[in-house]
Protein backbone atom coordinates (compact mmCIF):
# COMPACT_ATOMS: atom_id res chain seq x y z
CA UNK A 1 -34.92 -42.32 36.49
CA UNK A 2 -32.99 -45.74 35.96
CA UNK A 3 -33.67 -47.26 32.68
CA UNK A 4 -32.93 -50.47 31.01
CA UNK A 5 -30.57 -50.18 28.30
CA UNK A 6 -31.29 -51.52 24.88
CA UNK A 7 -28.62 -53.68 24.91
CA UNK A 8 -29.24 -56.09 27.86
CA UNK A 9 -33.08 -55.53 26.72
CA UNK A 10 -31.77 -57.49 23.05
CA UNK A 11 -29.73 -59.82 25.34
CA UNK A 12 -32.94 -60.93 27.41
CA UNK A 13 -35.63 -61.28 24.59
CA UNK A 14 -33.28 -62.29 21.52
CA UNK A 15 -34.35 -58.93 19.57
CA UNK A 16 -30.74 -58.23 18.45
CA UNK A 17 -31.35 -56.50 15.43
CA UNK A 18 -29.09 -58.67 12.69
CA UNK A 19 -29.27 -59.00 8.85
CA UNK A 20 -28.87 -56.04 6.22
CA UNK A 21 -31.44 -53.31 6.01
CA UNK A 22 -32.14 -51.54 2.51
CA UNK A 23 -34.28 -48.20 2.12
CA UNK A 24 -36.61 -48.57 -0.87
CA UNK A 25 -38.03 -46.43 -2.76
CA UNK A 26 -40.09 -43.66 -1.40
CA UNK A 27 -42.49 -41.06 -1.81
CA UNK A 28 -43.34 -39.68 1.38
CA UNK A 29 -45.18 -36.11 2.96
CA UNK A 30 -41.91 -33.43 3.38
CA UNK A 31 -43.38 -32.07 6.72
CA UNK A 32 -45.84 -34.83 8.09
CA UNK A 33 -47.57 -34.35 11.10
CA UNK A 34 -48.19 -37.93 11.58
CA UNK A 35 -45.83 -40.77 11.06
CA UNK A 36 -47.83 -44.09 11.03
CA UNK A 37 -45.33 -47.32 11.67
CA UNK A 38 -46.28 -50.57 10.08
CA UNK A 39 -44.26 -53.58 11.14
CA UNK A 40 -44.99 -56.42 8.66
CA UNK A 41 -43.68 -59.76 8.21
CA UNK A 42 -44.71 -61.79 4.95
CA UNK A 43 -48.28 -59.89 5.27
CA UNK A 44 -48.31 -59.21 1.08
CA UNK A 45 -52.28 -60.33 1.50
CA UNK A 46 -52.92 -57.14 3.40
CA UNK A 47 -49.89 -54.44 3.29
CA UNK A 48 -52.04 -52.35 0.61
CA UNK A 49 -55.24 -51.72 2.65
CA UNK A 50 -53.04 -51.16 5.89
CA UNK A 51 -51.21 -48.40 3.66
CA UNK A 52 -54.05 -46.79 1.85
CA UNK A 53 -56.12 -46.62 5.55
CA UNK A 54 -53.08 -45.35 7.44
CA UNK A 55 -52.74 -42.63 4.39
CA UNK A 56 -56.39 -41.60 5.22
CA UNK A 57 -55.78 -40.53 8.51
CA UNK A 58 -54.57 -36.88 7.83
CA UNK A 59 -52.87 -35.10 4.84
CA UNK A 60 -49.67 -34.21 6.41
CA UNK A 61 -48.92 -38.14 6.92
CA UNK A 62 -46.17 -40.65 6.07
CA UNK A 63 -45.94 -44.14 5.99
CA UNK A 64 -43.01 -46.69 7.55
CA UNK A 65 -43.48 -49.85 7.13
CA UNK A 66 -40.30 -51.85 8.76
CA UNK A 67 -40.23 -55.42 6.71
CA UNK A 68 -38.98 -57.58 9.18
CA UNK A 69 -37.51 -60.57 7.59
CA UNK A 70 -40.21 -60.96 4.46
CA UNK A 71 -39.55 -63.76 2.06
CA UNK A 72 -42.70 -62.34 0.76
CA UNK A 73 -43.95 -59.16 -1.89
CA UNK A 74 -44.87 -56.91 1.47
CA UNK A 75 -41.95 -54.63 0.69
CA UNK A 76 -42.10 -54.66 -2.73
CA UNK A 77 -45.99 -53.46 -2.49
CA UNK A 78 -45.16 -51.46 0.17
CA UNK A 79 -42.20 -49.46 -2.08
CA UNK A 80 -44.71 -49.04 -4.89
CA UNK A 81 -47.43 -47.23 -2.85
CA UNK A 82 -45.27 -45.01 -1.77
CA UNK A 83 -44.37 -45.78 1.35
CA UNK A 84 -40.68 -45.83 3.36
CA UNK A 85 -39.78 -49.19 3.60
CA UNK A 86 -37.24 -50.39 6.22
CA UNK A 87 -36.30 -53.94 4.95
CA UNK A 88 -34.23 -56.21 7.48
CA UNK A 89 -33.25 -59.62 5.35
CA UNK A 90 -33.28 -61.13 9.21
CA UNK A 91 -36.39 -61.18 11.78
CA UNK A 92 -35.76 -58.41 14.71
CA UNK A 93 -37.85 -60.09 16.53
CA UNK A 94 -41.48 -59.28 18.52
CA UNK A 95 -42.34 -55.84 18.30
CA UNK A 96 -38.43 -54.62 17.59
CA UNK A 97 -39.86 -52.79 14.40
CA UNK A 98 -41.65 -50.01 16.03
CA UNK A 99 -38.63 -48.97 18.12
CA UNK A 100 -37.23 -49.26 14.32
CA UNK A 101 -39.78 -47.26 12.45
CA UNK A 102 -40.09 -44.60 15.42
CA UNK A 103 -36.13 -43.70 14.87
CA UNK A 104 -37.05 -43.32 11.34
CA UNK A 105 -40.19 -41.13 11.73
CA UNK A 106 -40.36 -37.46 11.56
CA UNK A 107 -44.24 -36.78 12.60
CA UNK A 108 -45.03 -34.94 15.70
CA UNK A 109 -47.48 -37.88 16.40
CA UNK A 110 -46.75 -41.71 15.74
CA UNK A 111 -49.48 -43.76 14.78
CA UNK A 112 -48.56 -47.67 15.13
CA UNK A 113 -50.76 -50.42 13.26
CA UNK A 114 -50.01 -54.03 12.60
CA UNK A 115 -49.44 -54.92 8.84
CA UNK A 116 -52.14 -58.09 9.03
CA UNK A 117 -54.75 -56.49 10.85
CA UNK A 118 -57.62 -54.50 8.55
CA UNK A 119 -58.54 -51.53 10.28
CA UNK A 120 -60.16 -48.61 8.55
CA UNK A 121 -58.94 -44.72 8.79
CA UNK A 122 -62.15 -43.90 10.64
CA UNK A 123 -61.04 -46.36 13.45
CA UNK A 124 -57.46 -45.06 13.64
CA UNK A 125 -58.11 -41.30 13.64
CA UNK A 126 -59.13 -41.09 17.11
CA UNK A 127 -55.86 -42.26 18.24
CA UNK A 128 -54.04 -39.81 16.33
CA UNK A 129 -57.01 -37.12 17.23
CA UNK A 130 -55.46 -37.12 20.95
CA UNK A 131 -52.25 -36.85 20.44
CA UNK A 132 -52.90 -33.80 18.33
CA UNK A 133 -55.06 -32.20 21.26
CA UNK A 134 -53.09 -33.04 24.03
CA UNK A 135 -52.58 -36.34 24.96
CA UNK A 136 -49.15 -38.05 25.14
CA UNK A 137 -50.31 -42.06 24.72
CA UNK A 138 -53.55 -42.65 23.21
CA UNK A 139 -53.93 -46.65 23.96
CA UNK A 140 -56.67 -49.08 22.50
CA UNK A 141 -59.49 -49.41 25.27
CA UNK A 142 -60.22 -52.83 24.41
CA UNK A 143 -59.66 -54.78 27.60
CA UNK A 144 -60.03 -57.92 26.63
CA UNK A 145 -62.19 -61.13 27.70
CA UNK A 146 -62.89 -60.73 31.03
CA UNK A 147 -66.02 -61.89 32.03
CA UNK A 148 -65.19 -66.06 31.34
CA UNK A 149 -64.28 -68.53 34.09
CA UNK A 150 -61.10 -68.82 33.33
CA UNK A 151 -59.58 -65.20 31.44
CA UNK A 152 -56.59 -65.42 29.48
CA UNK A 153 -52.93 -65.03 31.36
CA UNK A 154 -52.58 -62.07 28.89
CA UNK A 155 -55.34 -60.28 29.73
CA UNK A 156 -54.73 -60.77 33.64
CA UNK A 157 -51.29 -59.46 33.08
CA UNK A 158 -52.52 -56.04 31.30
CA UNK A 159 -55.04 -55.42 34.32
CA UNK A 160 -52.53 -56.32 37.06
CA UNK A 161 -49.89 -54.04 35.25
CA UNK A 162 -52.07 -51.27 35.09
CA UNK A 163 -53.51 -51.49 38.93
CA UNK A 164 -49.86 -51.58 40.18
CA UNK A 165 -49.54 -48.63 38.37
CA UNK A 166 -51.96 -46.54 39.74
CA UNK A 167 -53.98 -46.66 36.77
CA UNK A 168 -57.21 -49.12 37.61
CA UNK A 169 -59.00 -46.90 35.02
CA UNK A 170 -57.36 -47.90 32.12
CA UNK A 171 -58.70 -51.58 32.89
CA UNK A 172 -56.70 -53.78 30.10
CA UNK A 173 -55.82 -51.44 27.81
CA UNK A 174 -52.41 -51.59 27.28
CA UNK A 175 -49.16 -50.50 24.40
CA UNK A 176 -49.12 -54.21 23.70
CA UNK A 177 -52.46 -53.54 21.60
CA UNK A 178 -52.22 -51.72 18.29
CA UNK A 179 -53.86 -49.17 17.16
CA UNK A 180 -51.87 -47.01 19.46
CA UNK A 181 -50.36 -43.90 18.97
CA UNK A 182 -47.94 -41.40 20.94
CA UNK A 183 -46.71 -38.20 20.64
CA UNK A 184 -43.06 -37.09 19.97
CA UNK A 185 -42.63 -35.69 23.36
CA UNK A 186 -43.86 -39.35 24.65
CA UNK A 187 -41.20 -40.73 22.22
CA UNK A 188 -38.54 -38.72 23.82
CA UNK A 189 -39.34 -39.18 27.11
CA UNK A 190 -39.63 -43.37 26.87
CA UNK A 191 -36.81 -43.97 25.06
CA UNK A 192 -37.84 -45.12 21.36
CA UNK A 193 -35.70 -48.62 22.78
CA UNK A 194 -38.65 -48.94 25.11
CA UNK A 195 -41.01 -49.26 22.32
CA UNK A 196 -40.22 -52.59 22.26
CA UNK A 197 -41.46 -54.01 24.89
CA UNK A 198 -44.54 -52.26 25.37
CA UNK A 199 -45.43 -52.79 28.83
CA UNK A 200 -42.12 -51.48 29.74
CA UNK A 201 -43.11 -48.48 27.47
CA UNK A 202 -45.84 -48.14 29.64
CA UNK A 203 -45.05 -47.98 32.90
CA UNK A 204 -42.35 -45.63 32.04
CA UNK A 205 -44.92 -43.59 30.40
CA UNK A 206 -47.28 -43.05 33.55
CA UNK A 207 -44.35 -42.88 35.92
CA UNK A 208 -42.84 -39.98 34.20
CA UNK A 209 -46.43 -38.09 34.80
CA UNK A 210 -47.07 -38.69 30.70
CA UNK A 211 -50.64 -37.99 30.59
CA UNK A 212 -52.16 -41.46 29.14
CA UNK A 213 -55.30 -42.40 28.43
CA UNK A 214 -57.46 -45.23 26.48
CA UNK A 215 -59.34 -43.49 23.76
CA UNK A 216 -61.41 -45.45 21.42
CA UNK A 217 -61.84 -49.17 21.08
CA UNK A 218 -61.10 -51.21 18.51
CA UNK A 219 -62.05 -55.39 18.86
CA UNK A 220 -58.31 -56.92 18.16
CA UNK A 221 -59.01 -60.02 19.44
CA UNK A 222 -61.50 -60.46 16.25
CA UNK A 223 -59.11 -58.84 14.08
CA UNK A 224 -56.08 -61.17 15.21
CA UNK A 225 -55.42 -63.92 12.98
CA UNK A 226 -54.96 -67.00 14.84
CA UNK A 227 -51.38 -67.88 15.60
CA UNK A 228 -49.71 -71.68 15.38
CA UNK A 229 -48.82 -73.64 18.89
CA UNK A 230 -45.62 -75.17 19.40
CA UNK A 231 -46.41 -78.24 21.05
CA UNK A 232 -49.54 -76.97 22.59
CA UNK A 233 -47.86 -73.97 24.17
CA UNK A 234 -48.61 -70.37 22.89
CA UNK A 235 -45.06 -68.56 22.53
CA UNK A 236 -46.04 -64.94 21.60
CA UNK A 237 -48.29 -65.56 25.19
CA UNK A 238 -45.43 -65.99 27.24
CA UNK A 239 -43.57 -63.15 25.32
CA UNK A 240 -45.81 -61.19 26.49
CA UNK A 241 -46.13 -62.01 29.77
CA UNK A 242 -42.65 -61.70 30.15
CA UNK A 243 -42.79 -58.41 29.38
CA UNK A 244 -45.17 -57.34 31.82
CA UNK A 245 -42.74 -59.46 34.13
CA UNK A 246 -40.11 -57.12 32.85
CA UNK A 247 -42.51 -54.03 33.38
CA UNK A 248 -43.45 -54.71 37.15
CA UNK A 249 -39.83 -55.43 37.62
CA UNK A 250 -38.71 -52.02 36.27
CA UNK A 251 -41.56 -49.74 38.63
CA UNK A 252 -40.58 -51.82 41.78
CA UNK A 253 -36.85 -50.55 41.01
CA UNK A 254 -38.41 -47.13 40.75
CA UNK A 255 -40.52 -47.66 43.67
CA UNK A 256 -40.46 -50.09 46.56
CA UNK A 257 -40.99 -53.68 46.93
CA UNK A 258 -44.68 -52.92 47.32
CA UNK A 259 -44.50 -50.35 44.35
CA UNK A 260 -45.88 -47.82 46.74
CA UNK A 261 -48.57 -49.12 48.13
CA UNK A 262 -49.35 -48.79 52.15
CA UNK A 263 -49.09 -51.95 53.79
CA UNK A 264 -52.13 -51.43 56.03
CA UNK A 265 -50.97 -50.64 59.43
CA UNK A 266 -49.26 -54.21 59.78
CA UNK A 267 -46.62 -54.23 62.89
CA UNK A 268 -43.85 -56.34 61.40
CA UNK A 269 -41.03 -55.66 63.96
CA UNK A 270 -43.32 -57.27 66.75
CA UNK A 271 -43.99 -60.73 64.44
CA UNK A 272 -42.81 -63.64 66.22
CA UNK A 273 -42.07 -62.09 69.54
């Protein structure tokens, strides 16, 4: 199975990884069955109830949290609670820092949370509770807003993603969403360069028979914090649509140019005779 490299991947979404990274100091589980991966970017506010829920999660657990560019205390909190801290002086980029923090983890399940969103243990548990019993990518079920008169170009592109896939049952859930987690098998098998871009993740994920499924919910468009526009247009939007651009793009490769579906009994060699 064809898959794109990491290095035209960087070349397409700017995600080169630059800057110099420093490992602070640490105190971390020896054996962990659970690796929980934090990206964070200037999220000091926060960091220390992300880490002390993520910690609650199981007893065999460490903590990554990748600092991607802070000008901010996040890594220095996140050193002092104990936590390994991955600290790029230069942005990756969206979502480069859990392919990061996944080639640094050493669970046998990866847990992935976002460094400004408050979630408590009792909410991220079931993810990991999956992965232990069986499952390979335990997603977020939240869908989304879908029942408005006009539904977000996000949200549309999660659904359609998932239908072309095969998967109508998993509705809008989707790797874009955090809490997620996977297990190391799943890690393998994607390609921890996949991790970042999601949807890519994704689709390789149910095409290679991984068994995925959407779990428990948890509302993260009330836990998002409301991002800035540039010029009225949403950037992290279109990010993210181009990534389920670059995910469709991908399973037709794998597929056909109707990603297998039938193309109901049509005659085309007889059209315009």
């Amino acid at each position: 199975m064809r898959k794109p490299t990491a290095q035209k991947r960087h070349l397409q979404r700017g995600r080169k990884r630059s800057g110099k990274v420093r490992l602070l100091r640490r105190k971390s589980c020896e054996h962990p069955v659970v690796s929980v991966i934090i990206p964070a970017m200037n999220e000091q506010k926060t960091i220390g109830h992300v880490i002390r829920e993520a910690r609650r999660v199981h007893e065999a657990c460490e903590v990554i949290v990748v600092a991607n560019g802070c000008t901010d205390r996040t890594a220095e909190i996140a050193a002092a609670m104990g936590a390994k801290v991955l600290q790029f002086e230069q942005p990756l980029g969206h979502d480069a820092g859990r392919t990061v923090g996944a080639e640094a983890a050493s669970g046998q399940a990866l847990l992935f949370v976002d460094a400004d969103m408050k979630v408590g243990h009792e909410h991220l548990r079931p993810f990991l509770n999956a992965v232990l019993n069986g499952t390979d990518v335990a997603l977020n079920r939240y869908r989304g807003l879908v029942r408005l008169r006009q539904v977000h170009p996000v949200v549309l592109a999660k659904h359609t993603l998932n239908s072309t896939l095969k998967r109508p049952d998993l509705s809008g859930a989707s790797l874009t969403a955090v809490p997620h987690a996977i297990s190391r098998r799943a890690a393998d098998i994607i390609g921890t360069a996949n991790l970042s871009v999601p949807p890519l993740a994704q689709a390789i994920a149910i095409r290679s028979g991984l068994k995925v499924e959407a779990v428990h919910e948890v509302p993260v468009g009330r836990l998002n914090r409301r991002r800035s526009k540039l010029n009225g247009r949403d950037l992290l939007s279109q990010v993210v649509i181009n990534d389920h651009l670059q995910a469709l793009a991908w399973y037709l490769s794998q597929t056909d140019p109707r990603a297998g579906f039938s193309d109901l009994g049509r005659n085309r060699n007889r059209v315009g005779r």
